[in-house]
Protein backbone atom coordinates (compact mmCIF):
# COMPACT_ATOMS: atom_id res chain seq x y z
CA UNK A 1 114.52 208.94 165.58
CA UNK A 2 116.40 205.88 164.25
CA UNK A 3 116.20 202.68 166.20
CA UNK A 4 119.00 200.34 165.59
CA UNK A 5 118.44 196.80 167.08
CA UNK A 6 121.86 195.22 167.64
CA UNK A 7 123.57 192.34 169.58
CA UNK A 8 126.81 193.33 170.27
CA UNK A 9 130.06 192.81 168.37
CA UNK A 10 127.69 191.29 165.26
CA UNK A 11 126.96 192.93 161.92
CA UNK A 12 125.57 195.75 163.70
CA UNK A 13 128.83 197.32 164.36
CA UNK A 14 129.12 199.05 160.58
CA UNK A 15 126.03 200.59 160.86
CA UNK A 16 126.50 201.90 164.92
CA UNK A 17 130.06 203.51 163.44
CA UNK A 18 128.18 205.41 160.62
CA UNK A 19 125.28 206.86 162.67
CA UNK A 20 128.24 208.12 164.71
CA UNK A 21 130.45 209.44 162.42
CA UNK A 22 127.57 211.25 160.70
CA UNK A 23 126.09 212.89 164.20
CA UNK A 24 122.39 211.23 163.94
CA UNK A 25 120.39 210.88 166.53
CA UNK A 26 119.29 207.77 167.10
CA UNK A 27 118.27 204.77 169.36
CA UNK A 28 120.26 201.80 170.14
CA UNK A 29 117.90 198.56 171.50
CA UNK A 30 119.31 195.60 172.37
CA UNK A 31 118.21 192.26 170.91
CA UNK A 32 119.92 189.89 173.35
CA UNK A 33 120.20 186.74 171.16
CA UNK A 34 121.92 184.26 174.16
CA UNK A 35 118.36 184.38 175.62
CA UNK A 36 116.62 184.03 171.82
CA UNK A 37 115.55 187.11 171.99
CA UNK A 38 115.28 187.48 168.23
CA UNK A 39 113.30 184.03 167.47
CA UNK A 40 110.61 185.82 170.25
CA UNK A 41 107.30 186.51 168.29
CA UNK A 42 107.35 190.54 168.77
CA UNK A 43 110.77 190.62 166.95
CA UNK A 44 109.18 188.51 164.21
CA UNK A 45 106.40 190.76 164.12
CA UNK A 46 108.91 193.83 163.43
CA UNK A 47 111.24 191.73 161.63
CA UNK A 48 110.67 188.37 159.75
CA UNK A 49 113.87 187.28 159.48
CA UNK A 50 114.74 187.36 162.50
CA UNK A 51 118.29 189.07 162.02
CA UNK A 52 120.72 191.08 163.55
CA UNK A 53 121.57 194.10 162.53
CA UNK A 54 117.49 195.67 162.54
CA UNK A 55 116.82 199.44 161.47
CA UNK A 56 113.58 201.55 161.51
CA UNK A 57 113.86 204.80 160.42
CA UNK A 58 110.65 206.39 160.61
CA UNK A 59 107.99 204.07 158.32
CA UNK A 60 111.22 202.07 156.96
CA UNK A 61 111.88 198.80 158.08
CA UNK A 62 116.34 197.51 156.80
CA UNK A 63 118.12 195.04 157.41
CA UNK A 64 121.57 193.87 155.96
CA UNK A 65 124.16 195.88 157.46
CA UNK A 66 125.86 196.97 153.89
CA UNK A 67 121.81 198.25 152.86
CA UNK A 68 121.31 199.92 155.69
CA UNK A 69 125.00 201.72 155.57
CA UNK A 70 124.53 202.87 152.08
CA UNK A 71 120.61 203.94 153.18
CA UNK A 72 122.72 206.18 155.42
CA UNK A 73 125.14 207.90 153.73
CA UNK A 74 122.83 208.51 150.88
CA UNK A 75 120.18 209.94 152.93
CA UNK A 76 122.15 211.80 155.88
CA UNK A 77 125.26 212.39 154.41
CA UNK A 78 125.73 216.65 154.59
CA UNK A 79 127.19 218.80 152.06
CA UNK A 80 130.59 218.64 154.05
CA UNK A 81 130.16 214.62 154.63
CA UNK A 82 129.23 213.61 150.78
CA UNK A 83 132.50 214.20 148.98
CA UNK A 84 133.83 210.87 150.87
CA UNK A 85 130.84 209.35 152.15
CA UNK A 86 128.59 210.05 149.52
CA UNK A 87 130.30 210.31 146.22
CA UNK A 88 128.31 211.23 143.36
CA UNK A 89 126.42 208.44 141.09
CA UNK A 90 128.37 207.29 137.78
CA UNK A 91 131.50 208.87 139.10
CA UNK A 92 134.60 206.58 139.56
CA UNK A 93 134.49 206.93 143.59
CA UNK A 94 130.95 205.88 143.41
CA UNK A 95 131.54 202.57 141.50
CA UNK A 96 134.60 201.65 143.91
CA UNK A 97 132.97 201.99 146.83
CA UNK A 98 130.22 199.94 145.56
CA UNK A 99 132.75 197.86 144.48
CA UNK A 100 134.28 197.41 148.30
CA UNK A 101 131.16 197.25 149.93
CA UNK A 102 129.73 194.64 147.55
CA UNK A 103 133.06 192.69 148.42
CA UNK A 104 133.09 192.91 151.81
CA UNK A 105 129.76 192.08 152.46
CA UNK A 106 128.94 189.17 149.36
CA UNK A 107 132.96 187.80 149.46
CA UNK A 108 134.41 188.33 152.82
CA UNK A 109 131.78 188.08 155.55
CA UNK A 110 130.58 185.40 153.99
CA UNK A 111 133.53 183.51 154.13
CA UNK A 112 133.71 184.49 157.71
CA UNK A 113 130.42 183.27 158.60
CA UNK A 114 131.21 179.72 157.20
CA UNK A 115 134.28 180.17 159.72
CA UNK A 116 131.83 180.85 162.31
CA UNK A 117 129.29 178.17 161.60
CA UNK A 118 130.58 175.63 159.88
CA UNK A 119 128.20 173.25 161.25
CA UNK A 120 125.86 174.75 158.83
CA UNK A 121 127.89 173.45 155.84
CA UNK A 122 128.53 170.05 157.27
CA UNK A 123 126.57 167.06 158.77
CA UNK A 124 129.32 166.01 161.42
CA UNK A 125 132.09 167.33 163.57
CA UNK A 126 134.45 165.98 161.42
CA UNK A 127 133.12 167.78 158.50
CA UNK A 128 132.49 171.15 160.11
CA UNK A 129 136.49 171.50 161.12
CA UNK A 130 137.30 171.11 157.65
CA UNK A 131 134.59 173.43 156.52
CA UNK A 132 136.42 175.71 159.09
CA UNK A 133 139.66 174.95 158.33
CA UNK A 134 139.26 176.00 154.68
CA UNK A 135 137.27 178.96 155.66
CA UNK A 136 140.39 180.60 157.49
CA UNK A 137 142.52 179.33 154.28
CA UNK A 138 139.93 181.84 152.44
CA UNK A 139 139.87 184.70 154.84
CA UNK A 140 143.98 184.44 154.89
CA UNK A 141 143.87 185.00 151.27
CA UNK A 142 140.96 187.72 150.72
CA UNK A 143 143.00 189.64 153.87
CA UNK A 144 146.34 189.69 151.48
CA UNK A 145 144.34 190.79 148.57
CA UNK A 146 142.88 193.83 150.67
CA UNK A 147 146.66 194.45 152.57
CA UNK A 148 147.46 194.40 148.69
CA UNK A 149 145.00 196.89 148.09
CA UNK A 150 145.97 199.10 150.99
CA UNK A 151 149.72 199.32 149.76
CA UNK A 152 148.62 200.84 146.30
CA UNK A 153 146.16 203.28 147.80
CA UNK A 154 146.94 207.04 147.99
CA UNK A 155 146.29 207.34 151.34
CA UNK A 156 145.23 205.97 154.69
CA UNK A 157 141.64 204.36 153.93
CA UNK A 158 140.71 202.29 151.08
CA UNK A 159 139.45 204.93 148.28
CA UNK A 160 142.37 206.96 149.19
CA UNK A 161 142.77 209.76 151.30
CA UNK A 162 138.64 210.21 152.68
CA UNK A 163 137.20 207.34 155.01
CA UNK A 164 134.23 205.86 153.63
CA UNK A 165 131.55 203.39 155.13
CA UNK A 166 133.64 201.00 153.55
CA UNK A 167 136.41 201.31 155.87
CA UNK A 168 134.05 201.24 158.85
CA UNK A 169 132.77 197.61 157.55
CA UNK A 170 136.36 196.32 156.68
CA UNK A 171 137.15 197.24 160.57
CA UNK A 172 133.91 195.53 161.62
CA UNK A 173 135.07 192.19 159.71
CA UNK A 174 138.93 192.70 160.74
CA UNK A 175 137.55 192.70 164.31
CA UNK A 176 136.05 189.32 163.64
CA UNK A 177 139.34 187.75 162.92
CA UNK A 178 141.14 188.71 166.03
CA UNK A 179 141.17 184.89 167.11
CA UNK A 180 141.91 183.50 163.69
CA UNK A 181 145.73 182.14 163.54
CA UNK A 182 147.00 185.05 161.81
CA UNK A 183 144.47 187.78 162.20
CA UNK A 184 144.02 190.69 160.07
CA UNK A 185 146.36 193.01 162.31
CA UNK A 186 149.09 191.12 161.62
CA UNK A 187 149.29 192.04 157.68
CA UNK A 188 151.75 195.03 157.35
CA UNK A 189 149.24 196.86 155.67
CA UNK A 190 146.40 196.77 157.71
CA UNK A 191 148.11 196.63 161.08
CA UNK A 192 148.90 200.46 160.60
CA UNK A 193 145.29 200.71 159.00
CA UNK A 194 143.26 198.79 161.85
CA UNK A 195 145.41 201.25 164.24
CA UNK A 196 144.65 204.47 162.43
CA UNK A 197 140.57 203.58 162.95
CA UNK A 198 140.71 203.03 166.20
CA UNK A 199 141.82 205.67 167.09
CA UNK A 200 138.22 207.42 165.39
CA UNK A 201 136.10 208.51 168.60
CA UNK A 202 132.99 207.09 166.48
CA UNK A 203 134.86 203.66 166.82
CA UNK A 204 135.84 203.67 170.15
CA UNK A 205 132.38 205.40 171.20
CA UNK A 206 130.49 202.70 170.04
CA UNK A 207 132.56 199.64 171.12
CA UNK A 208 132.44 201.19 174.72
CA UNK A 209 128.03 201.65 173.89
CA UNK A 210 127.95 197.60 173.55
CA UNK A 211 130.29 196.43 176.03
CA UNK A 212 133.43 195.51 173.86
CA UNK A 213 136.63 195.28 175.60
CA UNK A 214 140.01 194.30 174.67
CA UNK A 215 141.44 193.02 172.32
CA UNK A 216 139.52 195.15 170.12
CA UNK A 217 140.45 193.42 166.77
């Protein structure tokens, strides 16, 4: 069975809305990081890096919440499931869902992060508000780009009329901004969008499976 190790609300939450959507079986363990939990030497042991999200998946070992989504959908994906999740290599779908999730993952959480931490980008207080200051200037601008994006689409999700994993990580990093001065619900675009995915029982099932309440992004 699949063993997900997760602390809730992190980069976990991508990866917990695929297994669900797809129907997999699979383990969720808690790696409580408030009490270090992931520093602890057995954790280590399983994963150097120390990092949150964690799969195993028989003698695999992932991490990286964008690897382990794309592990996913190219392994477990059915017949039914691969037209959207799946698409076929060199096709156009293919590329632009690499495309998002390489986006989301190398451009947008990362910007996020240095919202997060800025203290890692600065060697005073001072510093690390400015560091976070511009990081929200960023996140403002990539979440226009994607509302952009959203308008010119065909449909509801961001390759057009089939949900992809790439919608279930844009959610995941939406969430994040809920206490950002203009969060990513506000954008005309992606208020409708962020609605329309919450309302997906794999969302809601797994918010409720790590203890996230309102507001949910």
């Amino acid at each position: 069975m699949i063993q997900l190790y997760y602390s809730p609300g992190t980069a976990c939450l991508a990866p917990h809305f695929l297994l669900e959507e797809l129907g997999l079986a699979y383990e969720l363990i808690l790696v409580d990081t408030a009490k270090q939990q992931h520093q602890e030497a057995a954790y280590l042991q399983l994963n150097p890096k120390g990092k949150i999200p964690f799969m195993v998946d028989g003698n695999l070992h992932l991490s990286e919440s964008a690897a382990i989504c794309l592990y996913l959908i190219e392994k477990y994906a059915d017949a039914q499931q691969a037209a959207h999740f799946n698409p076929a290599p060199g096709t156009a779908e293919r590329a632009q869902l690499y495309q998002w999730m390489l986006y989301l993952s190398n451009t947008l959480q990362a910007e996020l992060l240095s919202y997060f931490y800025p203290e890692r980008l600065s060697d005073d207080a001072a510093g690390a508000a400015q560091v976070k200051a511009h990081a929200e200037q960023r996140v403002a601008s990539m979440l226009s780009y994607i509302d952009t994006q959203l308008s010119n689409t065909a449909g509801n999700y961001l390759l057009g009329h089939e949900l992809s994993c790439a919608d279930l990580f844009l959610f995941m990093l939406c969430r994040w901004t809920r206490g950002m001065n203009k969060p990513a619900r506000e954008y005309p675009h992606l208020k409708p969008y962020l609605q329309n995915m919450f309302e997906r029982r794999s969302i809601q099932d797994s918010l409720a499976q790590e203890g996230i309440s309102a507001p949910y992004y």
